[in-house]
Each structure stands twice: as structure tokens, then as C-alpha cells.
PDB file of N, CA and C in Angstrom:
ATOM      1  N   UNK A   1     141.150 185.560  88.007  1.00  0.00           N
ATOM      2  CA  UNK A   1     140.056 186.435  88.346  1.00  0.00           C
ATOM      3  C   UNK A   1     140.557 187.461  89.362  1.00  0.00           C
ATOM      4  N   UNK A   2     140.443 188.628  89.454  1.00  0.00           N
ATOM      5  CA  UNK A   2     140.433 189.662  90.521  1.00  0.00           C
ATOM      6  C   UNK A   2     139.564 189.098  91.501  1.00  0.00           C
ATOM      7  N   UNK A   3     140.643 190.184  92.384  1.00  0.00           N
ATOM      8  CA  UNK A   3     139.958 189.727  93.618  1.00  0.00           C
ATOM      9  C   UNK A   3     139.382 191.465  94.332  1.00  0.00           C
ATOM     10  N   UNK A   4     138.256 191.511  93.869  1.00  0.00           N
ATOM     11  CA  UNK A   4     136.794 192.475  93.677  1.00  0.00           C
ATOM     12  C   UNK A   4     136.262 192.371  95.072  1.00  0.00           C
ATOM     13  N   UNK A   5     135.515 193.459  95.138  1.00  0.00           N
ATOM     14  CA  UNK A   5     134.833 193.305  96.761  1.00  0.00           C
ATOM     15  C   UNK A   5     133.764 192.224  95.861  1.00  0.00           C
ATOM     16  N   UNK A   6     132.987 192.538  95.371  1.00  0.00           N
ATOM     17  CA  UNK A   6     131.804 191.519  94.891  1.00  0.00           C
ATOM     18  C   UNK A   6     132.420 190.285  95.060  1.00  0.00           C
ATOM     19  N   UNK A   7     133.553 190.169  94.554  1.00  0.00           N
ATOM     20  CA  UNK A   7     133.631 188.112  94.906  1.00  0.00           C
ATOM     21  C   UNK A   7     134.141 187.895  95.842  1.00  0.00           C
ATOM     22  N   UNK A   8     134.901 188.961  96.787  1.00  0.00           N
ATOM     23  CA  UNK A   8     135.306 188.731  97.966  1.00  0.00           C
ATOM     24  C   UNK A   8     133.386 188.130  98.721  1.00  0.00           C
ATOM     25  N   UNK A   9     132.708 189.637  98.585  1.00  0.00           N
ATOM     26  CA  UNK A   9     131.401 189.205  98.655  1.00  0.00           C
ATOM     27  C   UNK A   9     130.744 188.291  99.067  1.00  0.00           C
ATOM     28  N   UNK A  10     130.873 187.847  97.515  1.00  0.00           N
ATOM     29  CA  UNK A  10     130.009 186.271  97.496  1.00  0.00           C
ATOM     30  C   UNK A  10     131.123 185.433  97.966  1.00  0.00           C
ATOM     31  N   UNK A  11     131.705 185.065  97.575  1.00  0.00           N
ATOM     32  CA  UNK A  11     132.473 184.209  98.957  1.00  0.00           C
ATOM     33  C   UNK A  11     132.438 183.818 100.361  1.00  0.00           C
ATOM     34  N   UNK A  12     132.281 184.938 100.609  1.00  0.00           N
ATOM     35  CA  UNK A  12     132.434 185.045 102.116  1.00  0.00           C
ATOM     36  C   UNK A  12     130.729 184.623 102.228  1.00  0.00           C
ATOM     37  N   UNK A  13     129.496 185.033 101.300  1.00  0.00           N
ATOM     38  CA  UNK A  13     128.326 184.350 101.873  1.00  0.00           C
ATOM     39  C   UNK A  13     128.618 183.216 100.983  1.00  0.00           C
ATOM     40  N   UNK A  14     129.138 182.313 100.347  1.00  0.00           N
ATOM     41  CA  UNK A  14     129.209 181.241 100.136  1.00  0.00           C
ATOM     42  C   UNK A  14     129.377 180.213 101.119  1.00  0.00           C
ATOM     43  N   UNK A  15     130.705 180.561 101.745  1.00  0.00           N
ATOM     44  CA  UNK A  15     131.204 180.084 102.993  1.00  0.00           C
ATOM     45  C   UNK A  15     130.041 179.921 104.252  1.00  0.00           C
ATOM     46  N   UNK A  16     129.514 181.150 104.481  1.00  0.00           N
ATOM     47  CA  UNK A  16     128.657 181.027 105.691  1.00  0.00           C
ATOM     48  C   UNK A  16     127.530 179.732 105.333  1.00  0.00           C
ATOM     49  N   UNK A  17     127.200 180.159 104.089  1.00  0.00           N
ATOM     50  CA  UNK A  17     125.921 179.450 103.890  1.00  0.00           C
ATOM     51  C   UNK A  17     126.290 177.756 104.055  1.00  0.00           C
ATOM     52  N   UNK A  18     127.260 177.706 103.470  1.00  0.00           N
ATOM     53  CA  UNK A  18     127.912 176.281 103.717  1.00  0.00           C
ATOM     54  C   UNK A  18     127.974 175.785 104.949  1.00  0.00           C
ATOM     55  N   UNK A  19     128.713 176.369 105.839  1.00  0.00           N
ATOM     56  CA  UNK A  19     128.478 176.407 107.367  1.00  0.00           C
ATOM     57  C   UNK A  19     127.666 176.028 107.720  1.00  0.00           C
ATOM     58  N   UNK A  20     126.363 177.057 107.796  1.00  0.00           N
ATOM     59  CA  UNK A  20     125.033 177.510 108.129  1.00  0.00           C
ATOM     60  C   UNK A  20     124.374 175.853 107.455  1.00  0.00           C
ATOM     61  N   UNK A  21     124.772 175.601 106.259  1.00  0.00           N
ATOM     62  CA  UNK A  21     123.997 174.301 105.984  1.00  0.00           C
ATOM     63  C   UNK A  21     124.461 172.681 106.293  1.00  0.00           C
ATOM     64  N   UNK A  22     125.800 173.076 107.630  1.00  0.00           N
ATOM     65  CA  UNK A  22     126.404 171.750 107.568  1.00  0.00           C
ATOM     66  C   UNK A  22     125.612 171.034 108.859  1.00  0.00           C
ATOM     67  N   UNK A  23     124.729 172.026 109.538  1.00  0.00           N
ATOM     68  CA  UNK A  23     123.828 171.270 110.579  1.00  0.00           C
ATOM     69  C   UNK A  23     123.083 170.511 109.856  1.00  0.00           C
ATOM     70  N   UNK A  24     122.506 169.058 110.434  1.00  0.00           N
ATOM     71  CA  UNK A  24     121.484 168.479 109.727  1.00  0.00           C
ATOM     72  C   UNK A  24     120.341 168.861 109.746  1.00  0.00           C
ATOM     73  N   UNK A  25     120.220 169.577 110.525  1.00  0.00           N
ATOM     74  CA  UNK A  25     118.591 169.677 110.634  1.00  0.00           C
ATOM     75  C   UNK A  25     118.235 171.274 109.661  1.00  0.00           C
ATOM     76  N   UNK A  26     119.167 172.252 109.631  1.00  0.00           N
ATOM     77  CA  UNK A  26     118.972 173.471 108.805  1.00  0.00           C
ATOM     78  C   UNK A  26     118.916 172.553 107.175  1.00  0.00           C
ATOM     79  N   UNK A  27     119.919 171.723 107.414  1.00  0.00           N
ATOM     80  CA  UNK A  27     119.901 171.129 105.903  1.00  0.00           C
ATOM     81  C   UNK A  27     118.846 170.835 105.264  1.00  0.00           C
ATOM     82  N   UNK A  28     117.838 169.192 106.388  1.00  0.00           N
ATOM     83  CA  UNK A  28     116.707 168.943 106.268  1.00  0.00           C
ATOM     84  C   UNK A  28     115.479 169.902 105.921  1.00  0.00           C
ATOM     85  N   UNK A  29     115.362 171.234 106.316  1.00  0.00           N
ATOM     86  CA  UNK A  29     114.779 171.734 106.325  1.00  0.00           C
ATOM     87  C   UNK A  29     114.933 172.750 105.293  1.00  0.00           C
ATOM     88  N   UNK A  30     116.171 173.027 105.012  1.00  0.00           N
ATOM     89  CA  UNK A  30     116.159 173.622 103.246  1.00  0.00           C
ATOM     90  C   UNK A  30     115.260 172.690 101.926  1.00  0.00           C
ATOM     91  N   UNK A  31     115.950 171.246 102.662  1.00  0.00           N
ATOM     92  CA  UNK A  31     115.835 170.087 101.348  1.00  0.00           C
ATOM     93  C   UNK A  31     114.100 170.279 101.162  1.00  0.00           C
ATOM     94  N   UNK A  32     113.424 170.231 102.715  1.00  0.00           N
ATOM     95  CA  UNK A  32     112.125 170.153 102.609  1.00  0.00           C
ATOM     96  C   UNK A  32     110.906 171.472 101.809  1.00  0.00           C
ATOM     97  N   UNK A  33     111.419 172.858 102.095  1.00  0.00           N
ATOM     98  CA  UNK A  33     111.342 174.050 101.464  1.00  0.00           C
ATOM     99  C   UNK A  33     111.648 173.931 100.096  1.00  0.00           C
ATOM    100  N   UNK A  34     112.586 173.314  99.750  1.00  0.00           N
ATOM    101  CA  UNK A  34     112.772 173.229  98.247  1.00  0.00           C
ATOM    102  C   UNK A  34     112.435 172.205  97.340  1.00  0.00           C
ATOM    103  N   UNK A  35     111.836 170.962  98.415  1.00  0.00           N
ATOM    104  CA  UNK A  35     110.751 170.520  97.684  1.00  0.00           C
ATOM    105  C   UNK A  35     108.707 171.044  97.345  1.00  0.00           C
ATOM    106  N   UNK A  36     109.015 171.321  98.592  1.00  0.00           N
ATOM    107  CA  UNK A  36     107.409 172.229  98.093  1.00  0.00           C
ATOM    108  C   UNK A  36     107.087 173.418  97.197  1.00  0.00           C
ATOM    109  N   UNK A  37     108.573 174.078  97.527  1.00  0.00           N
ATOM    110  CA  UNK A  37     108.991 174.979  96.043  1.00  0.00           C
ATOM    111  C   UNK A  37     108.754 173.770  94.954  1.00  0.00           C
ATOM    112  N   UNK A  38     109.333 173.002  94.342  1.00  0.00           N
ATOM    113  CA  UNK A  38     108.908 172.375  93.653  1.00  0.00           C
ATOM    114  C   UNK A  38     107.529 172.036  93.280  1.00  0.00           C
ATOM    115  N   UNK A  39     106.651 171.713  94.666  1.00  0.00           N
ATOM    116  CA  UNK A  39     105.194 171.606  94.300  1.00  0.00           C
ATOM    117  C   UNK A  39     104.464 172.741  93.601  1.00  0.00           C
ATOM    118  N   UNK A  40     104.980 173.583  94.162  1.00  0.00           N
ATOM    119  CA  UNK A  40     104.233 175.015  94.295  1.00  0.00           C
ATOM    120  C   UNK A  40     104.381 175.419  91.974  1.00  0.00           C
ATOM    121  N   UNK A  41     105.620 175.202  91.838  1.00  0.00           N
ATOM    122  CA  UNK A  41     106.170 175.694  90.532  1.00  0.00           C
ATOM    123  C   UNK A  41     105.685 174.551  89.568  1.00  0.00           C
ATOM    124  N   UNK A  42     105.279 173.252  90.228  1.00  0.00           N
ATOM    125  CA  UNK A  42     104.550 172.132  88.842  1.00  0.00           C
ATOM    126  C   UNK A  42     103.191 172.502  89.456  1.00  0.00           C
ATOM    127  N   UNK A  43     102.311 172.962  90.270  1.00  0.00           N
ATOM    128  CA  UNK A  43     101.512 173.535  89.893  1.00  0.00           C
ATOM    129  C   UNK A  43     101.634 175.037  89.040  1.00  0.00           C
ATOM    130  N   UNK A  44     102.200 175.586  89.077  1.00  0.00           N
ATOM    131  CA  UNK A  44     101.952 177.144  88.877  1.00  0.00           C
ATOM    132  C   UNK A  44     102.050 177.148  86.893  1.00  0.00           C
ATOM    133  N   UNK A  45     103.412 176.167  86.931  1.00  0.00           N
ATOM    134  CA  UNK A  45     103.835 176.246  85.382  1.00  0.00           C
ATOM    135  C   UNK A  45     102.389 176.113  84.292  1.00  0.00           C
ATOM    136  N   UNK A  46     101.603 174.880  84.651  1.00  0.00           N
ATOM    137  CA  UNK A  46     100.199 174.534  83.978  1.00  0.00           C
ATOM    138  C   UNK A  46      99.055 175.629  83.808  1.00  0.00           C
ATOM    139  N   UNK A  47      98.934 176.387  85.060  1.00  0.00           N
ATOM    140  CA  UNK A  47      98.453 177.567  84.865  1.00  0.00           C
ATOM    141  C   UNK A  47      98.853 178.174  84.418  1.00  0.00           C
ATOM    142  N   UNK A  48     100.330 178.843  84.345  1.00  0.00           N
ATOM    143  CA  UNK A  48     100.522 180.133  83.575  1.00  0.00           C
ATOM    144  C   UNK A  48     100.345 179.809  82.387  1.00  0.00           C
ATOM    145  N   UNK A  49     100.768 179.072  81.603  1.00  0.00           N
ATOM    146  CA  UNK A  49     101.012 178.361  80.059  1.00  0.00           C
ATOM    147  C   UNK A  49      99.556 178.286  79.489  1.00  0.00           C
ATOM    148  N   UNK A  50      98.523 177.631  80.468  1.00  0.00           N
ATOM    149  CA  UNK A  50      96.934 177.356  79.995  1.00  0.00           C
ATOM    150  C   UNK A  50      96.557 179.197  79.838  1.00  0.00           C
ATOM    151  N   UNK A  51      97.127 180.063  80.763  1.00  0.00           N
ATOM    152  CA  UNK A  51      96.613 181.091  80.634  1.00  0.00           C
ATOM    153  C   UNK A  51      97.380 182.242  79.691  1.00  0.00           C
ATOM    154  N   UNK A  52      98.427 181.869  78.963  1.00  0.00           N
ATOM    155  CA  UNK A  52      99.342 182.541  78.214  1.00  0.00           C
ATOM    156  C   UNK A  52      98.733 181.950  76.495  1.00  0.00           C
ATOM    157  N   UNK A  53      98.020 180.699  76.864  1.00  0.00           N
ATOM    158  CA  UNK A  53      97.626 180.080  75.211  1.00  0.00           C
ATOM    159  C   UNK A  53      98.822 180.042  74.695  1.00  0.00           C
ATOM    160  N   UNK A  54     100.049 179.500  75.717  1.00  0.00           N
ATOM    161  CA  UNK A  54     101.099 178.524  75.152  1.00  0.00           C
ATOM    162  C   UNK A  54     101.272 177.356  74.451  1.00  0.00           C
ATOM    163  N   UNK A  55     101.753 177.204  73.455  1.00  0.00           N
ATOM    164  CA  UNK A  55     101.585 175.553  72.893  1.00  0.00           C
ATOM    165  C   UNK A  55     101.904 174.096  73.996  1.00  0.00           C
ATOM    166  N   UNK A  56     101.257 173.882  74.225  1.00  0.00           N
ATOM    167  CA  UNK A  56     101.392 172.429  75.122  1.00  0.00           C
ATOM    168  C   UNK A  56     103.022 171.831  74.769  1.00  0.00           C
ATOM    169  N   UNK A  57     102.836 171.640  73.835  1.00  0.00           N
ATOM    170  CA  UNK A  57     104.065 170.568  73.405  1.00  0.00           C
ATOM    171  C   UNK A  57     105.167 171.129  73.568  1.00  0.00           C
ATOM    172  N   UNK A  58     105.354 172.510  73.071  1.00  0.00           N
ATOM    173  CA  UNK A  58     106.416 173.260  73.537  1.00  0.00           C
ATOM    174  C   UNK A  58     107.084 172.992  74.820  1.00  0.00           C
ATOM    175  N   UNK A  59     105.447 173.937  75.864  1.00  0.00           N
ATOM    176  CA  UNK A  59     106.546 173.760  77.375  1.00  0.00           C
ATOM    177  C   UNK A  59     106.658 172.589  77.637  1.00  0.00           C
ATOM    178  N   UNK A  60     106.177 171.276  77.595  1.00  0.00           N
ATOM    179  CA  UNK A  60     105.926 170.039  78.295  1.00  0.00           C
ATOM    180  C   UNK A  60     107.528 169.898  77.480  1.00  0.00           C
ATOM    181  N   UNK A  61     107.920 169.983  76.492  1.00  0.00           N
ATOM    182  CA  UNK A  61     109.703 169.414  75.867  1.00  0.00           C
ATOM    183  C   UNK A  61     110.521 170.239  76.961  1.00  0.00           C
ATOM    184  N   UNK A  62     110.276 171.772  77.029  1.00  0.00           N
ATOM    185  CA  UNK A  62     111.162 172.749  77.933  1.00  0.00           C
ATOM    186  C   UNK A  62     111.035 172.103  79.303  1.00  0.00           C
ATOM    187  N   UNK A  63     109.809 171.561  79.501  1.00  0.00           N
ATOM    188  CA  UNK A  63     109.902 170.695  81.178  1.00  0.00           C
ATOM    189  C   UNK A  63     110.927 169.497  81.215  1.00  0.00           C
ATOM    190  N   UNK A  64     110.606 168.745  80.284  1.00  0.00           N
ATOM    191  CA  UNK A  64     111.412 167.627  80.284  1.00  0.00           C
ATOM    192  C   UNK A  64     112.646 167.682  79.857  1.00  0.00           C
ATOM    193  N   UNK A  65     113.355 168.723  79.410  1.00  0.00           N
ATOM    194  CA  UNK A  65     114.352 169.083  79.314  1.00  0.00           C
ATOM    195  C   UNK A  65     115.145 169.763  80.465  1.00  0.00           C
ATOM    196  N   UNK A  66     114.892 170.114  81.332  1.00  0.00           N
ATOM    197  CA  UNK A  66     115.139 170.932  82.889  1.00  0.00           C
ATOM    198  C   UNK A  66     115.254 169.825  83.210  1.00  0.00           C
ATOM    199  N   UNK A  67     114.159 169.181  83.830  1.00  0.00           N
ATOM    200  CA  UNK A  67     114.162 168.046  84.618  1.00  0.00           C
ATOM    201  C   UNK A  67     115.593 167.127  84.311  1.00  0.00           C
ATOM    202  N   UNK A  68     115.197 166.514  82.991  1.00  0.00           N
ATOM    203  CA  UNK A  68     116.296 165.375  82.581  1.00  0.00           C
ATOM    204  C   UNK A  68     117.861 166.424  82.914  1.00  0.00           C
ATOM    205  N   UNK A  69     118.167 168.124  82.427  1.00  0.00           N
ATOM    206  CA  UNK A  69     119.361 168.506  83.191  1.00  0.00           C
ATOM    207  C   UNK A  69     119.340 168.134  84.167  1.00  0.00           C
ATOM    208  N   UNK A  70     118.466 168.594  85.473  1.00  0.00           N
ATOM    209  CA  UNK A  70     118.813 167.800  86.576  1.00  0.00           C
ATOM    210  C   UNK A  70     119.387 166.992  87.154  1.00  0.00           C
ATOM    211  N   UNK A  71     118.296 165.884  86.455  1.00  0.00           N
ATOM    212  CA  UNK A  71     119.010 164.094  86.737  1.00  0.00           C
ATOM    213  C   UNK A  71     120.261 163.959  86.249  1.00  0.00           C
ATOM    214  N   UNK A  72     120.697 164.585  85.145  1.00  0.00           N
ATOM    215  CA  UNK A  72     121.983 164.454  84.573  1.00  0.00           C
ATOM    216  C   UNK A  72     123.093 164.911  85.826  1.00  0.00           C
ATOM    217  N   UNK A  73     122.727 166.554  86.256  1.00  0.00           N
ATOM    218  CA  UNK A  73     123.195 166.715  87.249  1.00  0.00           C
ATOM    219  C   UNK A  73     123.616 166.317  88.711  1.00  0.00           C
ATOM    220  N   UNK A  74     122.663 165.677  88.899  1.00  0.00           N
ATOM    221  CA  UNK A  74     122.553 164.522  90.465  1.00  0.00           C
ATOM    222  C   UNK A  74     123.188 163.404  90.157  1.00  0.00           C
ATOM    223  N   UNK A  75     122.777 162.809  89.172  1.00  0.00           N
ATOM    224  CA  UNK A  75     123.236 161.183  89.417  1.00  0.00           C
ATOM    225  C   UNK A  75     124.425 161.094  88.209  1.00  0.00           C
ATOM    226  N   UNK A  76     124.845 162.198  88.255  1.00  0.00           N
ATOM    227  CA  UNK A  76     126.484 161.870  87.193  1.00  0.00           C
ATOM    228  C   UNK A  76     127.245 161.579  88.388  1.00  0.00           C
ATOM    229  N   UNK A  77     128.617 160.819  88.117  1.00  0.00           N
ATOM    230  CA  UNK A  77     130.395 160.602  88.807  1.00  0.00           C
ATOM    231  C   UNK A  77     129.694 161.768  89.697  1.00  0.00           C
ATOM    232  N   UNK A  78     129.747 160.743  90.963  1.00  0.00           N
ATOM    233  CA  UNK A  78     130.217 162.494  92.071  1.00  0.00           C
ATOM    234  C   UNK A  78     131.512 162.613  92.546  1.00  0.00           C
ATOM    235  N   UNK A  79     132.647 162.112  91.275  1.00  0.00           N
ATOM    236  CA  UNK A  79     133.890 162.618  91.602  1.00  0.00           C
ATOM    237  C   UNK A  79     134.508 164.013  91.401  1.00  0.00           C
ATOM    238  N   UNK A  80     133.300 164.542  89.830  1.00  0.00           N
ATOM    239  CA  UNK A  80     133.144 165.559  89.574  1.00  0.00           C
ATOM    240  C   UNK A  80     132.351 166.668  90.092  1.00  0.00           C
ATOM    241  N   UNK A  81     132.102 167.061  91.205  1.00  0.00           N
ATOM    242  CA  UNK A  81     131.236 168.080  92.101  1.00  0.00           C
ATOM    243  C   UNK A  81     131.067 169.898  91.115  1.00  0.00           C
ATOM    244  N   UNK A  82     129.950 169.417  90.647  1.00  0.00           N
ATOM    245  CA  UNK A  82     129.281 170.581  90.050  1.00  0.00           C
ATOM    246  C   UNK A  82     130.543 172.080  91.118  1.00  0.00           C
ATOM    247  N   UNK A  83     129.693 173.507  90.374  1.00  0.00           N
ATOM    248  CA  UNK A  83     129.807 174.368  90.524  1.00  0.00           C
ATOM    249  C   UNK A  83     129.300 174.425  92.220  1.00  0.00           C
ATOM    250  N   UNK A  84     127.877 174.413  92.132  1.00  0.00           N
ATOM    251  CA  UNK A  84     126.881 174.436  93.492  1.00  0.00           C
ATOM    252  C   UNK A  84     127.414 173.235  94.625  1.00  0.00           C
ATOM    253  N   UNK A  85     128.296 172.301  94.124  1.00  0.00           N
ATOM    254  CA  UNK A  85     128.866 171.265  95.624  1.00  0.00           C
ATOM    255  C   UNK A  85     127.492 170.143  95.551  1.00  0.00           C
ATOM    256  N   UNK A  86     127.641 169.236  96.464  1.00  0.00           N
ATOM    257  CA  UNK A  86     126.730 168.400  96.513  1.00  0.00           C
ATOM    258  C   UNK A  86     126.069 168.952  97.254  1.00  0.00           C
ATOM    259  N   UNK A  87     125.576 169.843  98.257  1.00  0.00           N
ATOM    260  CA  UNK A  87     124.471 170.162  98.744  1.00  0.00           C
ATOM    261  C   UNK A  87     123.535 171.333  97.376  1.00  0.00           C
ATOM    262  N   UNK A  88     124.337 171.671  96.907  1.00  0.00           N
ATOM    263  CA  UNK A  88     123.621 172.553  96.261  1.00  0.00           C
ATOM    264  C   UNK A  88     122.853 171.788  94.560  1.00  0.00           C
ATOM    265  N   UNK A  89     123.178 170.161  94.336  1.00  0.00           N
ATOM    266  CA  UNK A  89     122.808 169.578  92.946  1.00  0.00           C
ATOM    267  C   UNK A  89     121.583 168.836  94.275  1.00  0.00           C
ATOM    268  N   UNK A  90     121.468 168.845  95.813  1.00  0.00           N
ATOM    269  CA  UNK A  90     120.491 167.582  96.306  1.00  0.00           C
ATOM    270  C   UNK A  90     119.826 168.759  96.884  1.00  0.00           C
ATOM    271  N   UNK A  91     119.696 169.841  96.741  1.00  0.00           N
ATOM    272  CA  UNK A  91     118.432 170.918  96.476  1.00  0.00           C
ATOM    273  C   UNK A  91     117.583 171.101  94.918  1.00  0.00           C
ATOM    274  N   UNK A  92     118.690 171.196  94.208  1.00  0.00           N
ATOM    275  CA  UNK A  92     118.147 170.864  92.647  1.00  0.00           C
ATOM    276  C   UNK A  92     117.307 170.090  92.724  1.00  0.00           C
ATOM    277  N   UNK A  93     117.850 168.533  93.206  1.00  0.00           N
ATOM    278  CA  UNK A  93     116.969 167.327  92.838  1.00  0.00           C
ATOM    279  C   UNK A  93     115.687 167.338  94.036  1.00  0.00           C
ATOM    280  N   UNK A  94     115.577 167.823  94.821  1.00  0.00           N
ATOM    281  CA  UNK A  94     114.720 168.152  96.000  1.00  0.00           C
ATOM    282  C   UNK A  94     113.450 169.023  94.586  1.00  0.00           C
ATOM    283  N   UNK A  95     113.973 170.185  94.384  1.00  0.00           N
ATOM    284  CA  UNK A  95     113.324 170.868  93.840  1.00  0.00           C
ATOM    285  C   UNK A  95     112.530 170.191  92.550  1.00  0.00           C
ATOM    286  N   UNK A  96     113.322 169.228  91.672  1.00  0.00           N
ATOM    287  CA  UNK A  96     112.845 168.508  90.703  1.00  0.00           C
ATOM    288  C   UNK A  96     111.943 167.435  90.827  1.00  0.00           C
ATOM    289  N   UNK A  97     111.935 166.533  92.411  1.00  0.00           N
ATOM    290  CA  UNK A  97     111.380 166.061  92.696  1.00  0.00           C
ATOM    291  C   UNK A  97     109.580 166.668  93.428  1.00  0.00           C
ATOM    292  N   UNK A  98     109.746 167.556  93.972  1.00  0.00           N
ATOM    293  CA  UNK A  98     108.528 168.566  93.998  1.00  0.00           C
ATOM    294  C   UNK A  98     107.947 168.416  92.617  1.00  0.00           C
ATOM    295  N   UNK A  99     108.634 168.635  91.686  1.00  0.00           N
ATOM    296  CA  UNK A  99     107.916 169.657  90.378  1.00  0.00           C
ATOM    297  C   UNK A  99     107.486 168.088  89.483  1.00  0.00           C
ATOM    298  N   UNK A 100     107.745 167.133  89.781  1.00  0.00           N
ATOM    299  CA  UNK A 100     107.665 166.151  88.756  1.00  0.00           C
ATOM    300  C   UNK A 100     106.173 165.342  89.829  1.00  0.00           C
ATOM    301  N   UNK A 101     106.220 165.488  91.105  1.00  0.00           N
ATOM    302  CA  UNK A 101     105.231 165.258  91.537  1.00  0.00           C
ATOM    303  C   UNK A 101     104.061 165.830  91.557  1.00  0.00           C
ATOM    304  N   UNK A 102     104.611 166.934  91.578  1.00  0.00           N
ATOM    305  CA  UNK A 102     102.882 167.940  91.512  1.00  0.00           C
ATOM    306  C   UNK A 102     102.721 167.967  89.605  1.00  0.00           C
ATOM    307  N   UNK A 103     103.480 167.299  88.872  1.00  0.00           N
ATOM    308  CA  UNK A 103     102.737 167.304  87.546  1.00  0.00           C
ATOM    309  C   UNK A 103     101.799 166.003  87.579  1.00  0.00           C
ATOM    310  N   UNK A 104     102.112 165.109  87.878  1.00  0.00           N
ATOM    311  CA  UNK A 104     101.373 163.908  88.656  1.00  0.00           C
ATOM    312  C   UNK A 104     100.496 164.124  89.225  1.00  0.00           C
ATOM    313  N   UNK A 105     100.030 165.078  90.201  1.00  0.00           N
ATOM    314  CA  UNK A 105      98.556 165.423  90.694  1.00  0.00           C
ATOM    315  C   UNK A 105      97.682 166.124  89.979  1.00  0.00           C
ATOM    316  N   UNK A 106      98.170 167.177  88.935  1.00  0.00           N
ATOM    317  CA  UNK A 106      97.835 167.664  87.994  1.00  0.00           C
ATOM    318  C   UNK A 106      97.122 167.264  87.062  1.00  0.00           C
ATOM    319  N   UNK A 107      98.140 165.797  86.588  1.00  0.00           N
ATOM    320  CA  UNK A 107      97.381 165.047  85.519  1.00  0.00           C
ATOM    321  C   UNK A 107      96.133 164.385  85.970  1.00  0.00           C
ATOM    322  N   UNK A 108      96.475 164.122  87.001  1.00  0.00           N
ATOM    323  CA  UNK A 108      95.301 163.083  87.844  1.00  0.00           C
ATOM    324  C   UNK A 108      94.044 163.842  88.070  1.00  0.00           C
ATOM    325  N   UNK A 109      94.212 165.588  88.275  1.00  0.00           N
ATOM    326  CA  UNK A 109      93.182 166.473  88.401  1.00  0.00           C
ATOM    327  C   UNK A 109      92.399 166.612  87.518  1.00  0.00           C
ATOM    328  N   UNK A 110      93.203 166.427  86.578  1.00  0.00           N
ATOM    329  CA  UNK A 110      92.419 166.600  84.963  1.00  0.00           C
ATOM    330  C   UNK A 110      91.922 165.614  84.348  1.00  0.00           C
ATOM    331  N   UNK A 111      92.307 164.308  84.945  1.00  0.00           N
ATOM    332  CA  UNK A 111      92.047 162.722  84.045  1.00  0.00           C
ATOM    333  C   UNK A 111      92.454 162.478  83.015  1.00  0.00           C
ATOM    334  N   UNK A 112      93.232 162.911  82.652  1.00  0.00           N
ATOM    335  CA  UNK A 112      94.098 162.909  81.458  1.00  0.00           C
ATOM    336  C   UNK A 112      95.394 161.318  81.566  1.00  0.00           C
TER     337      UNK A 112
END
């Protein structure tokens, strides 16, 4: 690969951010943001879809298909460290865990 200002770029905020996320408590507090992102997006998905007169079955396979990437992603060999590093697959699962819970309040809203 060349070496481009753009990947010099991103690099160099790769690095910081890494840094920037090796405190525990900035960490904690990403993990926690990116789980309510999660809440926020298993609510939002049900609405947009109810209001698009999307086929149910459709997105609910496209959900469970994300999700299950996920899990695939988190709980494979962590000898193999994704692209994103392990902080960046235990934001994923932060985020997946949001979104699989707020489908759970959802259902419960509806009685379904």
C-alpha cells in the first residue's frame, strides 16, 4: 500500500484513539454510549420498517443476521484479532447487546 497522506491520516487517528481509549474509564464510557446507541437503533429499526410497510420477515432475517455477524465476531479464537482490535469487536458487542435488548422491550410493548 502507499504511503498517502490519507493513511498516514488515519493512522495517526487510529493510534490516538487507541491511546485515548487505553484509560479505563474513557473506555467504560465509550462501551456505555455504545450500548444505548444500541437501545436507541432496536428501538428506531421497528419504527422505521412499520413506517416504510417493510416486510416483517425480511428485516427481522437482516436483524438476525448482523447480530449473529457479531457474535461470530466477539466470541471467535481471540488469537485472531479482527481488523477493529479487541476494543473495537467489545464496542460491536456493546452495541449488539443494546439492540437485542431494546427488541425485548419492544416485544413486551406490543405483547406479542
Amino acid at each position: 500500500m502507499q504511503n498517502t497522506r490519507l493513511s498516514n491520516l488515519l493512522g495517526y487517528i487510529s493510534i490516538n484513539l487507541r491511546n485515548w481509549l487505553a484509560n479505563p474509564w474513557r473506555r467504560t464510557s465509550v462501551m456505555i454510549i455504545c450500548l444505548l446507541g444500541g437501545y436507541f437503533l432496536g428501538a428506531a429499526v421497528p419504527l422505521i420498517s412499520g413506517q416504510a410497510a417493510a416486510p416483517d420477515i425480511a428485516i427481522a432475517a437482516i436483524m438476525l443476521a448482523i447480530t449473529e455477524l457479531v457474535s461470530f465476531l466477539t466470541y471467535r479464537k481471540r488469537e485472531n484479532y479482527t481488523r477493529l482490535g479487541s476494543w473495537g469487536t467489545d464496542l460491536l458487542n456493546a452495541l449488539k447487546i443494546g439492540f437485542i435488548y431494546s427488541m425485548f422491550v419492544e416485544s413486551f410493548k406490543l405483547g406479542s
